[in-house]
PDB file of N, CA and C in Angstrom:
ATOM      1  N   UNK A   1      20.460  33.361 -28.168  1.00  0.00           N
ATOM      2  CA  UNK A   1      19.061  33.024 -28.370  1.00  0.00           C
ATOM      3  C   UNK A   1      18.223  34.288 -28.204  1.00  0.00           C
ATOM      4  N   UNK A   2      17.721  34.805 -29.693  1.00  0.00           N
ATOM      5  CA  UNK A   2      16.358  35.542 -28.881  1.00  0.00           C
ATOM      6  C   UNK A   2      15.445  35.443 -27.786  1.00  0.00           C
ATOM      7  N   UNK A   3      15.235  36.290 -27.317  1.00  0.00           N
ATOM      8  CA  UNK A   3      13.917  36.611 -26.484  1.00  0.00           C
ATOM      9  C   UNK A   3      12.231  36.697 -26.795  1.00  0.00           C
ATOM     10  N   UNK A   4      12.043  36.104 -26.531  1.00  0.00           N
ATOM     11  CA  UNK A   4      10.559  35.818 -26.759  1.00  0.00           C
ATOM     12  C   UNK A   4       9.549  35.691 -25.796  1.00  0.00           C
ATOM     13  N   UNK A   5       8.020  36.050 -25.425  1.00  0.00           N
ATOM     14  CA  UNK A   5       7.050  35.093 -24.860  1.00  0.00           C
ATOM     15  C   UNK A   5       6.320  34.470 -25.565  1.00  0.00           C
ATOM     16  N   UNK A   6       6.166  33.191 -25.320  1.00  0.00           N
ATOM     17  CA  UNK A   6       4.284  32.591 -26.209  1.00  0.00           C
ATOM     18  C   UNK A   6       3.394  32.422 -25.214  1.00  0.00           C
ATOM     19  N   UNK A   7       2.238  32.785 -25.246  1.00  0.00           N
ATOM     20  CA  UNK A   7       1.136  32.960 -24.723  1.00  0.00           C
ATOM     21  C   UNK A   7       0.294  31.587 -25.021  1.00  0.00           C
ATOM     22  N   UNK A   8       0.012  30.767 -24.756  1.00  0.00           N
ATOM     23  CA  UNK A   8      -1.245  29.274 -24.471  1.00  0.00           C
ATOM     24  C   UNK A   8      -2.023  29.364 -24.158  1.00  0.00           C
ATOM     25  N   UNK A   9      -3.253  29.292 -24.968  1.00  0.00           N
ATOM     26  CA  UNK A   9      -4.111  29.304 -23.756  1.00  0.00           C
ATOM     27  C   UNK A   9      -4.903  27.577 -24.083  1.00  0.00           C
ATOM     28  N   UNK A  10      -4.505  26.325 -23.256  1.00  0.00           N
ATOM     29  CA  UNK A  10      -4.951  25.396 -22.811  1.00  0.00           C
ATOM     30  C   UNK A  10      -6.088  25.461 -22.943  1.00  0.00           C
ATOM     31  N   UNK A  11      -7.258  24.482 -23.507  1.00  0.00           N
ATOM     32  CA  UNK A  11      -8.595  24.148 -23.284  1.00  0.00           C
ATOM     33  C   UNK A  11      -8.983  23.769 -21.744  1.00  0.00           C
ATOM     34  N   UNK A  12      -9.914  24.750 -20.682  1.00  0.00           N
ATOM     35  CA  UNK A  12      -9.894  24.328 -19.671  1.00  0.00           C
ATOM     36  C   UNK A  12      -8.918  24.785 -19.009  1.00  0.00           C
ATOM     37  N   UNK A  13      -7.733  25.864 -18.965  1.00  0.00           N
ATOM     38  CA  UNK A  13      -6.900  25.809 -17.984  1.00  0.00           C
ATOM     39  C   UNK A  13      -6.645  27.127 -18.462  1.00  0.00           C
ATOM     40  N   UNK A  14      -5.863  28.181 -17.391  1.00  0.00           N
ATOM     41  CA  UNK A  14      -6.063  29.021 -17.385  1.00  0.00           C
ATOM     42  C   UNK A  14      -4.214  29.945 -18.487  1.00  0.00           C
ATOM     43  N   UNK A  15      -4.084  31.084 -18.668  1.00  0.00           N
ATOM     44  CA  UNK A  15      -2.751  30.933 -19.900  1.00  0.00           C
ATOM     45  C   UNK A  15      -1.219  29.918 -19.606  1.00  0.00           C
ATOM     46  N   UNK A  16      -1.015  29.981 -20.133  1.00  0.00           N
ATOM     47  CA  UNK A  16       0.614  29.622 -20.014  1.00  0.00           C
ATOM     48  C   UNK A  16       1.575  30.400 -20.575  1.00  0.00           C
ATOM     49  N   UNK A  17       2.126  31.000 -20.406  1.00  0.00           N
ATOM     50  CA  UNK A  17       3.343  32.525 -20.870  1.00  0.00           C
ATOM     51  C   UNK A  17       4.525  30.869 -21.308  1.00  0.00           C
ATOM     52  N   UNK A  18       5.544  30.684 -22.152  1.00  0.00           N
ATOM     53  CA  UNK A  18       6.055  30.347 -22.242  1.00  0.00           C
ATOM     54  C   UNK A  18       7.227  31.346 -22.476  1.00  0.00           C
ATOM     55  N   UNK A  19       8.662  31.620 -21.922  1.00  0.00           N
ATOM     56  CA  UNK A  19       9.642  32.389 -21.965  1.00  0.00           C
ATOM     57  C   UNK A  19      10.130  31.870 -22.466  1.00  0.00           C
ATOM     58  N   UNK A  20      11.176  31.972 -23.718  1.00  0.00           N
ATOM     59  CA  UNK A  20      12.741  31.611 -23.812  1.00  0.00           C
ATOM     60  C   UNK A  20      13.429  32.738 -23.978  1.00  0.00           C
ATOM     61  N   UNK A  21      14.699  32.143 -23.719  1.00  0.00           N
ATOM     62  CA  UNK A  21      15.735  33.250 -24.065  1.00  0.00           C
ATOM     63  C   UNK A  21      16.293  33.479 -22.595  1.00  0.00           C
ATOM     64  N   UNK A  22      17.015  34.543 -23.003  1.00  0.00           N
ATOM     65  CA  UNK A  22      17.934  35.346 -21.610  1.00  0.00           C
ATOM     66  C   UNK A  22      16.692  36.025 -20.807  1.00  0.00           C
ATOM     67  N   UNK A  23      16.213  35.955 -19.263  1.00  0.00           N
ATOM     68  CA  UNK A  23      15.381  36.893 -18.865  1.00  0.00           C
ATOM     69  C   UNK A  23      15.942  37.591 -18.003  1.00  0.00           C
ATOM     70  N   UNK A  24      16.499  38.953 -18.513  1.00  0.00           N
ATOM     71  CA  UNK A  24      17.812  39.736 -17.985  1.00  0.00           C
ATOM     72  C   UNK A  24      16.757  41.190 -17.934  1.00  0.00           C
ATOM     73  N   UNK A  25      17.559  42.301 -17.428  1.00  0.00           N
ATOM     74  CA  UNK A  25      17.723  43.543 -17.498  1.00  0.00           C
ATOM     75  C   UNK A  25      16.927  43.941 -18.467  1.00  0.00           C
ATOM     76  N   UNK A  26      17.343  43.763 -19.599  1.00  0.00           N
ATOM     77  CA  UNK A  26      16.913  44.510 -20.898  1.00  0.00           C
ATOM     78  C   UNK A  26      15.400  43.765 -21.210  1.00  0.00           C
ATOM     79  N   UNK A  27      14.712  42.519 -20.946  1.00  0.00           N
ATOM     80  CA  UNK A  27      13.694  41.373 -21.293  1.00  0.00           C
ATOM     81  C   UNK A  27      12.772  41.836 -20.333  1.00  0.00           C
ATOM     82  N   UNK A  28      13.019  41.692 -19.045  1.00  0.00           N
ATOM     83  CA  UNK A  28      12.351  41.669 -17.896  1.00  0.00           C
ATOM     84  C   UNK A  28      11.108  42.635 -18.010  1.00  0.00           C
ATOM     85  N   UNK A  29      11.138  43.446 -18.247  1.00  0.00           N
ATOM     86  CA  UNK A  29      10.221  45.119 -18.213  1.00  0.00           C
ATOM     87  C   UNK A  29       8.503  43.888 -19.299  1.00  0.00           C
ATOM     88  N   UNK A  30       9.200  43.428 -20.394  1.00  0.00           N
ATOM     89  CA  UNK A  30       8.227  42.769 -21.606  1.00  0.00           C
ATOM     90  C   UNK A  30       7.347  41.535 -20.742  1.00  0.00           C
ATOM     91  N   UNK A  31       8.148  40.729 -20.019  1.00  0.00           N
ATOM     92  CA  UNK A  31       7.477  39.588 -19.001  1.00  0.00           C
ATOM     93  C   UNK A  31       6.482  40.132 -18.091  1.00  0.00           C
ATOM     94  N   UNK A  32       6.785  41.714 -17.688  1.00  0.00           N
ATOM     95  CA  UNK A  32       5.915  42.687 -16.839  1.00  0.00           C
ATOM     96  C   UNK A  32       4.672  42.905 -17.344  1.00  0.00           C
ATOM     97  N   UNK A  33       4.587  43.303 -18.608  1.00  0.00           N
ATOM     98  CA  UNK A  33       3.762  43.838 -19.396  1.00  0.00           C
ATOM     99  C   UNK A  33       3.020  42.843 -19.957  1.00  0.00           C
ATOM    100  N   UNK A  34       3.413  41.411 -20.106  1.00  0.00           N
ATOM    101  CA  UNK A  34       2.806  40.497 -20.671  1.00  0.00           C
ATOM    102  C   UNK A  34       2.077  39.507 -19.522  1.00  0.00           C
ATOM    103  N   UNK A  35       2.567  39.901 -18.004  1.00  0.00           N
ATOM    104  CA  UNK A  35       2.047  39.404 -16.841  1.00  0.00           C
ATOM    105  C   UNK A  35       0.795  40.309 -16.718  1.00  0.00           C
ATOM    106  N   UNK A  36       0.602  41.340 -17.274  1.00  0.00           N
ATOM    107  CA  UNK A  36      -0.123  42.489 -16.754  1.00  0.00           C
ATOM    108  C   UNK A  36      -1.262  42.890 -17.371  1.00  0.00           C
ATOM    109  N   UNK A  37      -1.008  42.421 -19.011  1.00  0.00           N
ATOM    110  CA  UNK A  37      -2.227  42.427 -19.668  1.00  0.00           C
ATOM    111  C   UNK A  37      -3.170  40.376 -19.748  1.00  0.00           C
ATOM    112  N   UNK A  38      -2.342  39.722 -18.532  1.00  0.00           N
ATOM    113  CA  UNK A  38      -3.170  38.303 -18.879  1.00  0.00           C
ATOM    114  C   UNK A  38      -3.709  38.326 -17.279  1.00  0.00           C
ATOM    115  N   UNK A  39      -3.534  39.080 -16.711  1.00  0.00           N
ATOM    116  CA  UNK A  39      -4.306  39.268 -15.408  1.00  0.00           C
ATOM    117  C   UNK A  39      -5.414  40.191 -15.339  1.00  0.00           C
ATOM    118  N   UNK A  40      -5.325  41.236 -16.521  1.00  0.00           N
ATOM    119  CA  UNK A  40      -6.131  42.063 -17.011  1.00  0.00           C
ATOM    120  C   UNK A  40      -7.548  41.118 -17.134  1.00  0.00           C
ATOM    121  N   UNK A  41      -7.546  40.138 -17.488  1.00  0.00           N
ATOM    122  CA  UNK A  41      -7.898  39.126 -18.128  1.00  0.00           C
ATOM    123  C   UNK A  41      -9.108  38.182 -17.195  1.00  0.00           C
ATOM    124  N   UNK A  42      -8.641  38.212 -16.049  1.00  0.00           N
ATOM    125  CA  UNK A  42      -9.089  37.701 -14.481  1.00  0.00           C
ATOM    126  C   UNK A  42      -9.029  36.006 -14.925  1.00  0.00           C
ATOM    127  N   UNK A  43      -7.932  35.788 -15.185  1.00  0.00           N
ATOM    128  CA  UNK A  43      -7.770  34.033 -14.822  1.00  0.00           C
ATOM    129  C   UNK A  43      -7.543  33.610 -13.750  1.00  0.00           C
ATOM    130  N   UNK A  44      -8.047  32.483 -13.648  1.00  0.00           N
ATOM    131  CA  UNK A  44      -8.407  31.637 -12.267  1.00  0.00           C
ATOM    132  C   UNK A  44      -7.164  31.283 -12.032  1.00  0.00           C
ATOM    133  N   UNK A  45      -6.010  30.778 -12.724  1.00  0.00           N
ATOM    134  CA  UNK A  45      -4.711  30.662 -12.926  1.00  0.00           C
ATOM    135  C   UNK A  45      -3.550  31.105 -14.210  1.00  0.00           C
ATOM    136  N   UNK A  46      -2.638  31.420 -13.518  1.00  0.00           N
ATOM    137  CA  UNK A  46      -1.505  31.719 -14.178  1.00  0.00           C
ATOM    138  C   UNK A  46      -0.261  31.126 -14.564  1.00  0.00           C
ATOM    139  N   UNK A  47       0.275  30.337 -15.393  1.00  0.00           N
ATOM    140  CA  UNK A  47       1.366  29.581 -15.552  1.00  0.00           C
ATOM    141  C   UNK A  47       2.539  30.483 -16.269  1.00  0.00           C
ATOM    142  N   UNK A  48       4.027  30.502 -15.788  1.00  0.00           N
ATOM    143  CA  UNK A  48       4.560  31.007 -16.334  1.00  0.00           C
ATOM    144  C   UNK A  48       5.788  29.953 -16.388  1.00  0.00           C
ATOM    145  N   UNK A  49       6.361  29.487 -17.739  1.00  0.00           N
ATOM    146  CA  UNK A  49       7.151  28.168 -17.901  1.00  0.00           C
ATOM    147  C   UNK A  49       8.239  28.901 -18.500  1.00  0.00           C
ATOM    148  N   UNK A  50       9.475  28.293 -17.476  1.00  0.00           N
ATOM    149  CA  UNK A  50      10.777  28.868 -17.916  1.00  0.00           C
ATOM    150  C   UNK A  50      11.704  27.689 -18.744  1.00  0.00           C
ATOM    151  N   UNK A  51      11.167  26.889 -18.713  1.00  0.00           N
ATOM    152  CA  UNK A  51      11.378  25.789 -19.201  1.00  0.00           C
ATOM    153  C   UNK A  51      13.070  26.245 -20.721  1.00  0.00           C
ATOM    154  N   UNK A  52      12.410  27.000 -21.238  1.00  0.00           N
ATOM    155  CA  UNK A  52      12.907  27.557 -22.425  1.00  0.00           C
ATOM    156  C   UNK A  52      13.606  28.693 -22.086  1.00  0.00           C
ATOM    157  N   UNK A  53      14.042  29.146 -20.735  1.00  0.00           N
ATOM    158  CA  UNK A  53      14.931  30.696 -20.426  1.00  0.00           C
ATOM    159  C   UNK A  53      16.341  29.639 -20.210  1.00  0.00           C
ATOM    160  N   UNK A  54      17.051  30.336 -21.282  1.00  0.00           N
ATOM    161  CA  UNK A  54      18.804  29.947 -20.438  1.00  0.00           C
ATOM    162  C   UNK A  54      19.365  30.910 -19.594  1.00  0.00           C
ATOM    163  N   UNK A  55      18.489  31.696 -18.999  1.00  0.00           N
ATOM    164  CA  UNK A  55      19.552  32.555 -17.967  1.00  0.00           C
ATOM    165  C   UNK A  55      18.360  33.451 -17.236  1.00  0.00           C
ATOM    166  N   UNK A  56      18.555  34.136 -16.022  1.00  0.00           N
ATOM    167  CA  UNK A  56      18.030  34.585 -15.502  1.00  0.00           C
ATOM    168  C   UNK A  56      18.909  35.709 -14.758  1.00  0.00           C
ATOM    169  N   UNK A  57      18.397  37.049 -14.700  1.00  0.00           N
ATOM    170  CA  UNK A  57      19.219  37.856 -13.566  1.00  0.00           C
ATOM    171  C   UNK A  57      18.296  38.476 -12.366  1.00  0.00           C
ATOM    172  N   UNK A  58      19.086  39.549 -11.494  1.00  0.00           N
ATOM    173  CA  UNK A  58      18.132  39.782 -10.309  1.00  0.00           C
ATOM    174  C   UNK A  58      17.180  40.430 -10.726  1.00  0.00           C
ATOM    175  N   UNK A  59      17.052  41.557 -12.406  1.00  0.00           N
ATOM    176  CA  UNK A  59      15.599  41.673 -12.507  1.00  0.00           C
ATOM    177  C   UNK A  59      15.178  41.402 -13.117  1.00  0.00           C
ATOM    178  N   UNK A  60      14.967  39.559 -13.526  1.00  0.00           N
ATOM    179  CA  UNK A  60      14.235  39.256 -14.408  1.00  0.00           C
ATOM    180  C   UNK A  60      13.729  38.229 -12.803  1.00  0.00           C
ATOM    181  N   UNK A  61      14.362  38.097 -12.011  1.00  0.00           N
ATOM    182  CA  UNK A  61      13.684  37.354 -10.635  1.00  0.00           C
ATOM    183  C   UNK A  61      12.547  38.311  -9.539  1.00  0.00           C
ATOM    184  N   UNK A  62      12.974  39.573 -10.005  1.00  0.00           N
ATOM    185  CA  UNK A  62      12.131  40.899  -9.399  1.00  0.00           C
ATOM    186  C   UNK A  62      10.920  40.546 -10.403  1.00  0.00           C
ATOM    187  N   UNK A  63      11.060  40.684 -11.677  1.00  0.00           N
ATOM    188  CA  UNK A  63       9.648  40.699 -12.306  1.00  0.00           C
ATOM    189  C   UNK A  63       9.203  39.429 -11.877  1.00  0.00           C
ATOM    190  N   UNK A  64       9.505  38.608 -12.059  1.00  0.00           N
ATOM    191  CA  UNK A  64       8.791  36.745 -11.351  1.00  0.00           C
ATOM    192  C   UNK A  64       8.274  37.323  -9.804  1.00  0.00           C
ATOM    193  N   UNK A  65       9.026  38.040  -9.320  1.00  0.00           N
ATOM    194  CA  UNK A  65       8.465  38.256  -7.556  1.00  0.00           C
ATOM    195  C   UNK A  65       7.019  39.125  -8.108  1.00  0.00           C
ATOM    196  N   UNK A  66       7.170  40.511  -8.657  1.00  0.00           N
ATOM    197  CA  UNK A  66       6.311  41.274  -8.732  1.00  0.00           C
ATOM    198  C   UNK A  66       5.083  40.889  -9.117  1.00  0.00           C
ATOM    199  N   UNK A  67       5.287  39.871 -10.462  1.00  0.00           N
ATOM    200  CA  UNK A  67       4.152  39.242 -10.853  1.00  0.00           C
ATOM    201  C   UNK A  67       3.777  37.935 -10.247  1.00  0.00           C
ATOM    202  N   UNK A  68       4.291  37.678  -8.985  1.00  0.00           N
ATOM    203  CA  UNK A  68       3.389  36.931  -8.012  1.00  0.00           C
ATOM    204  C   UNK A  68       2.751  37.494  -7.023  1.00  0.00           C
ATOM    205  N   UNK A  69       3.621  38.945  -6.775  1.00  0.00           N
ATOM    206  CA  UNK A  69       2.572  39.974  -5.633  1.00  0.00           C
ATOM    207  C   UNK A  69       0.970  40.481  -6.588  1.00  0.00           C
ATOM    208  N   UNK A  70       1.466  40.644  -8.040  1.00  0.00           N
ATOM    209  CA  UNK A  70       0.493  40.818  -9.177  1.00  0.00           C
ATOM    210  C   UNK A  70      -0.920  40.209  -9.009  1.00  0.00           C
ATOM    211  N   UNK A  71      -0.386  39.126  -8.848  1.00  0.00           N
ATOM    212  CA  UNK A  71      -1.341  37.223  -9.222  1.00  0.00           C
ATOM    213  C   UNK A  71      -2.235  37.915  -7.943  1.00  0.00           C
ATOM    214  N   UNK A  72      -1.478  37.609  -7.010  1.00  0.00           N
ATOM    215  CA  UNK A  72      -1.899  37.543  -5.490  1.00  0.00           C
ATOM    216  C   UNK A  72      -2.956  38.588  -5.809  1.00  0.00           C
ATOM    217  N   UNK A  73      -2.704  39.861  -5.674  1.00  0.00           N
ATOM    218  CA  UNK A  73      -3.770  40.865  -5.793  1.00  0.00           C
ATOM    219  C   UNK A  73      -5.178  41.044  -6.599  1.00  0.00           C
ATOM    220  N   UNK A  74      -4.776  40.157  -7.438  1.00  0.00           N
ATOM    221  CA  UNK A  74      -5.498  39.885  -8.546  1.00  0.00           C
ATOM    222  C   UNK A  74      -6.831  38.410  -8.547  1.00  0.00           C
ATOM    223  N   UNK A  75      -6.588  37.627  -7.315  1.00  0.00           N
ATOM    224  CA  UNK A  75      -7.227  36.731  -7.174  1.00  0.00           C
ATOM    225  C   UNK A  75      -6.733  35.090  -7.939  1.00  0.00           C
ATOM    226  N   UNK A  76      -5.598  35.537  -8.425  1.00  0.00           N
ATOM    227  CA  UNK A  76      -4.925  34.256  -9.717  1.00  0.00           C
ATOM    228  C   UNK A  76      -4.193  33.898  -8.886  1.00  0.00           C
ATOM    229  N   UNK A  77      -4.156  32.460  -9.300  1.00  0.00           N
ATOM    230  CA  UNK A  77      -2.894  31.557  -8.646  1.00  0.00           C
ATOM    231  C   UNK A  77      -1.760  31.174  -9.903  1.00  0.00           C
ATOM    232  N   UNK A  78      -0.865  32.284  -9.407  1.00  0.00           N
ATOM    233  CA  UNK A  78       0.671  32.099 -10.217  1.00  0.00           C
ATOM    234  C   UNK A  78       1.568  31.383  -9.833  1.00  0.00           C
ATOM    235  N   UNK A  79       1.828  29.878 -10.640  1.00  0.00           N
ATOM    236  CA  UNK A  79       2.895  29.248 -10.715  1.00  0.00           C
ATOM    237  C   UNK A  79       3.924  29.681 -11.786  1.00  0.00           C
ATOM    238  N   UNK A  80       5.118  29.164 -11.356  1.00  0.00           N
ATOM    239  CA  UNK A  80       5.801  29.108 -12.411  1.00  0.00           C
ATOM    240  C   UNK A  80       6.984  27.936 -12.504  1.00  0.00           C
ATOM    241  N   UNK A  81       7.014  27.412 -13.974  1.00  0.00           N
ATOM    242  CA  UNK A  81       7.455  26.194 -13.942  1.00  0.00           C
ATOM    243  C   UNK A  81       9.086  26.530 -14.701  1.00  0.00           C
ATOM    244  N   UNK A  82       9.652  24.927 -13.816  1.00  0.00           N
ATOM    245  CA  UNK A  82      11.124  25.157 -14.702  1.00  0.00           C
ATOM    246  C   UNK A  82      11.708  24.078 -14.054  1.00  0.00           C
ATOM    247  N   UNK A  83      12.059  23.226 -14.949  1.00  0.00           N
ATOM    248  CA  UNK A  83      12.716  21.613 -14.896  1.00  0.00           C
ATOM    249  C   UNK A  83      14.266  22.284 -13.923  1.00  0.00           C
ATOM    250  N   UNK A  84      14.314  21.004 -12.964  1.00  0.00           N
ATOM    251  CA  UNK A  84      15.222  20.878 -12.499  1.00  0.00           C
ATOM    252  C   UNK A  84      16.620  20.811 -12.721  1.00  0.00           C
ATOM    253  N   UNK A  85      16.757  20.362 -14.203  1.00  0.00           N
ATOM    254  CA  UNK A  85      18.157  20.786 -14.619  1.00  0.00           C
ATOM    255  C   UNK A  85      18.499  21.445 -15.411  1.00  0.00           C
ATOM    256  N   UNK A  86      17.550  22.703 -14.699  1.00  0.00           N
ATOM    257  CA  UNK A  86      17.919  24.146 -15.610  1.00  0.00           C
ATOM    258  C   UNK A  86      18.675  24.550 -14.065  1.00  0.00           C
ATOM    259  N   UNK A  87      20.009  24.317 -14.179  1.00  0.00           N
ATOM    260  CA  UNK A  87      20.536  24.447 -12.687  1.00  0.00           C
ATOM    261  C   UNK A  87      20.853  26.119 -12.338  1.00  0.00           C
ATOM    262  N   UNK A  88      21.383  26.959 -13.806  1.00  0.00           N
ATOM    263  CA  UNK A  88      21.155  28.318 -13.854  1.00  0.00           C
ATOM    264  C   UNK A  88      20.159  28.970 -12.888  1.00  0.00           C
ATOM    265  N   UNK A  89      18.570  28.283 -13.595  1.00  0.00           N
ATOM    266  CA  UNK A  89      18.255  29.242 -12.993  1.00  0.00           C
ATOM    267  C   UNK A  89      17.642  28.730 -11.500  1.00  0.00           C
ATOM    268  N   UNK A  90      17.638  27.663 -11.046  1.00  0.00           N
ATOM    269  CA  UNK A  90      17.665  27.022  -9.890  1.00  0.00           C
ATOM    270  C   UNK A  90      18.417  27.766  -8.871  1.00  0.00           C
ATOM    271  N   UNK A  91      20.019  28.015  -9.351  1.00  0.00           N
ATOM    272  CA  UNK A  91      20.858  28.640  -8.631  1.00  0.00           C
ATOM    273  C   UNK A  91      20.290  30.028  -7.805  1.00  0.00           C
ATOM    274  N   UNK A  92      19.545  30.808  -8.925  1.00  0.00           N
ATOM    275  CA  UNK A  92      18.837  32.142  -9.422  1.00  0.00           C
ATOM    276  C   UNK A  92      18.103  31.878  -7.845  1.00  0.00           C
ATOM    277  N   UNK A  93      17.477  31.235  -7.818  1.00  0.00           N
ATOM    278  CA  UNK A  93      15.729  31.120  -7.317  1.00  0.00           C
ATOM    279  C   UNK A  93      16.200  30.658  -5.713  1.00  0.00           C
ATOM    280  N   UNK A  94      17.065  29.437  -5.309  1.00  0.00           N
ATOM    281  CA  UNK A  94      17.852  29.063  -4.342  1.00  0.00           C
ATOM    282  C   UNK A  94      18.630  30.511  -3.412  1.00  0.00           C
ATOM    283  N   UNK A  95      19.082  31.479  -4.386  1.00  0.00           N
ATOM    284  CA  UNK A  95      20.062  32.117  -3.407  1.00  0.00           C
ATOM    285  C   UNK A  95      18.968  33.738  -3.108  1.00  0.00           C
ATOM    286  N   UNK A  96      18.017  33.712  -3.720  1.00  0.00           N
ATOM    287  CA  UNK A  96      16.971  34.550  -3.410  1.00  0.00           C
ATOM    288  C   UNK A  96      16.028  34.350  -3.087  1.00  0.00           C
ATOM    289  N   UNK A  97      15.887  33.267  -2.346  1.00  0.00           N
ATOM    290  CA  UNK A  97      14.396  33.007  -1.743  1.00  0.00           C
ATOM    291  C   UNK A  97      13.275  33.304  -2.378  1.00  0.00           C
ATOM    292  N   UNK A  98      13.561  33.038  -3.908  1.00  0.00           N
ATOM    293  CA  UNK A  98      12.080  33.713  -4.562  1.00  0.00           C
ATOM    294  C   UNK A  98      10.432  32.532  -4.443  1.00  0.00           C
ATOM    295  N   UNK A  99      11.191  31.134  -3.719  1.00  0.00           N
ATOM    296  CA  UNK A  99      10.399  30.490  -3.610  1.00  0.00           C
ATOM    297  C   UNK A  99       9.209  31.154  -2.747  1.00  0.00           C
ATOM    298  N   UNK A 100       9.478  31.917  -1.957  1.00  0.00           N
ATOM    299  CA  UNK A 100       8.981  32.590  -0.675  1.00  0.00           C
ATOM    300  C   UNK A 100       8.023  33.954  -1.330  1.00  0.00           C
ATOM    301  N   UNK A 101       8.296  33.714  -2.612  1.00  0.00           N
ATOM    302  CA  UNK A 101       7.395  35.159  -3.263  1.00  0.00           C
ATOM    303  C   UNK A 101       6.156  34.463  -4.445  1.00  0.00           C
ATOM    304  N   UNK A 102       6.667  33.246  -5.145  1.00  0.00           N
ATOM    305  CA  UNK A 102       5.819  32.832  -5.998  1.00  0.00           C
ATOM    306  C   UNK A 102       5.737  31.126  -5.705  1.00  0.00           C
ATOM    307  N   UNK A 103       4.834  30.266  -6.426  1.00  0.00           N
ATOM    308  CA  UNK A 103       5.134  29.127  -6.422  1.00  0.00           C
ATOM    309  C   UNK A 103       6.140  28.880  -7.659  1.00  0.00           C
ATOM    310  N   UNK A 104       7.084  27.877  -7.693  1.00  0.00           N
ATOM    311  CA  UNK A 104       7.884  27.164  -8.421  1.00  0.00           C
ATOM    312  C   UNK A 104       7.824  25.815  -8.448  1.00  0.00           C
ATOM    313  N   UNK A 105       7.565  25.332  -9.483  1.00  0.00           N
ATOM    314  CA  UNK A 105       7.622  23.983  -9.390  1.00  0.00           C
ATOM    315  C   UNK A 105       8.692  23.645 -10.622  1.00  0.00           C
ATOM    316  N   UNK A 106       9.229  22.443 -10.487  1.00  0.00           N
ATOM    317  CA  UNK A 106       9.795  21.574 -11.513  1.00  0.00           C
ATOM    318  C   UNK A 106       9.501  20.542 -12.737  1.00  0.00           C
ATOM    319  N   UNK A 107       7.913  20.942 -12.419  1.00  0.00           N
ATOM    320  CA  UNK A 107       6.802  20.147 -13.655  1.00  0.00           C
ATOM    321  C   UNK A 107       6.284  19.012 -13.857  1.00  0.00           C
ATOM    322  N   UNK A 108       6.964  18.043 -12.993  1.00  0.00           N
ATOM    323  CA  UNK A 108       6.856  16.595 -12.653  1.00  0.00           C
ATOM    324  C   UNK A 108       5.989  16.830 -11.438  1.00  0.00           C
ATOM    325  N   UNK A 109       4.913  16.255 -11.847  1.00  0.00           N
ATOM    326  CA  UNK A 109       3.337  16.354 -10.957  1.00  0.00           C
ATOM    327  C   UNK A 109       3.092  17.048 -10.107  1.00  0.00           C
ATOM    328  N   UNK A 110       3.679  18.540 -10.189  1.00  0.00           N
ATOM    329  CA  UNK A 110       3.296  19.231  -9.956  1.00  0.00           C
ATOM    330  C   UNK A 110       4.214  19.615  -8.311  1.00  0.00           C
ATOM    331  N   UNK A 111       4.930  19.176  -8.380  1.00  0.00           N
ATOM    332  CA  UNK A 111       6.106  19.410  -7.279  1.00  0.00           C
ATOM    333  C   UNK A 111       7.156  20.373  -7.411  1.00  0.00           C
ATOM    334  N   UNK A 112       7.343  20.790  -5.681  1.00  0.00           N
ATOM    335  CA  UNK A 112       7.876  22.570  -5.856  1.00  0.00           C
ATOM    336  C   UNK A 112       9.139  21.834  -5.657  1.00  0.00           C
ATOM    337  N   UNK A 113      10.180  22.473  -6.251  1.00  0.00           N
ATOM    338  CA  UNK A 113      11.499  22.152  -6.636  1.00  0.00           C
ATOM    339  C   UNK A 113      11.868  21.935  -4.805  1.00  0.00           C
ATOM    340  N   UNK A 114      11.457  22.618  -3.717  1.00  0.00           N
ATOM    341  CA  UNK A 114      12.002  22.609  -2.786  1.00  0.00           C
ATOM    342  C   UNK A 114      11.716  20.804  -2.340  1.00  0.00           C
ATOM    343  N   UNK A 115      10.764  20.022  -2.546  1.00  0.00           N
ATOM    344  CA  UNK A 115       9.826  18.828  -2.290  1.00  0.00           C
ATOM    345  C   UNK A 115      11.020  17.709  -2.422  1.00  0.00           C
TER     346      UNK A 115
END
């Protein structure tokens, strides 16, 4: 699967980055850059939906950390979403405590996968 972001921007709500693809090594650096020019931006919130990534590695979970230290600095509240039986990257997020760096939720009303 290619790599891609789509960018949303919701009536009333602040972007939505949609990822698919692998967010590996080689991807990760583009999610940086695309976190970096929508904060540029000063949104009240940030959504980033993995919904559509089949894989994740440790620096495509570094850029998800960075661009929640990003958010933070920035005054934005960065979630990022990804259904529960994307168990990949669950696994990802579980054995690195990245819950502890960004919010994650699982998309169902708004509940953090840990809930």
């Amino acid at each position: 699967m290619e790599f891609s972001i789509e960018v949303l921007a919701p009536p009333g709500r602040g972007p939505v980055m949609r990822v698919h693809g692998e967010l590996d090594t080689e991807n990760a650096p583009q999610l940086g850059h695309c976190v970096e020019r929508q904060l540029a931006l000063s949104p009240a919130t940030l959504v980033i939906d993995l919904t559509g990534t089949t894989y994740l590695d440790s620096r495509g979970a570094r850029e998800l950390a960075l661009a929640g230290r990003r958010a933070t600095a920035a005054g934005t509240a960065l979630t990022v979403v990804c259904p529960r039986e994307n168990r990949r990257l669950w696994r990802v997020f579980d054995l690195l405590g990245l819950d502890s760096a960004v919010t994650i939720t699982d998309g169902q009303d708004g509940r953090t996968g840990g809930e």
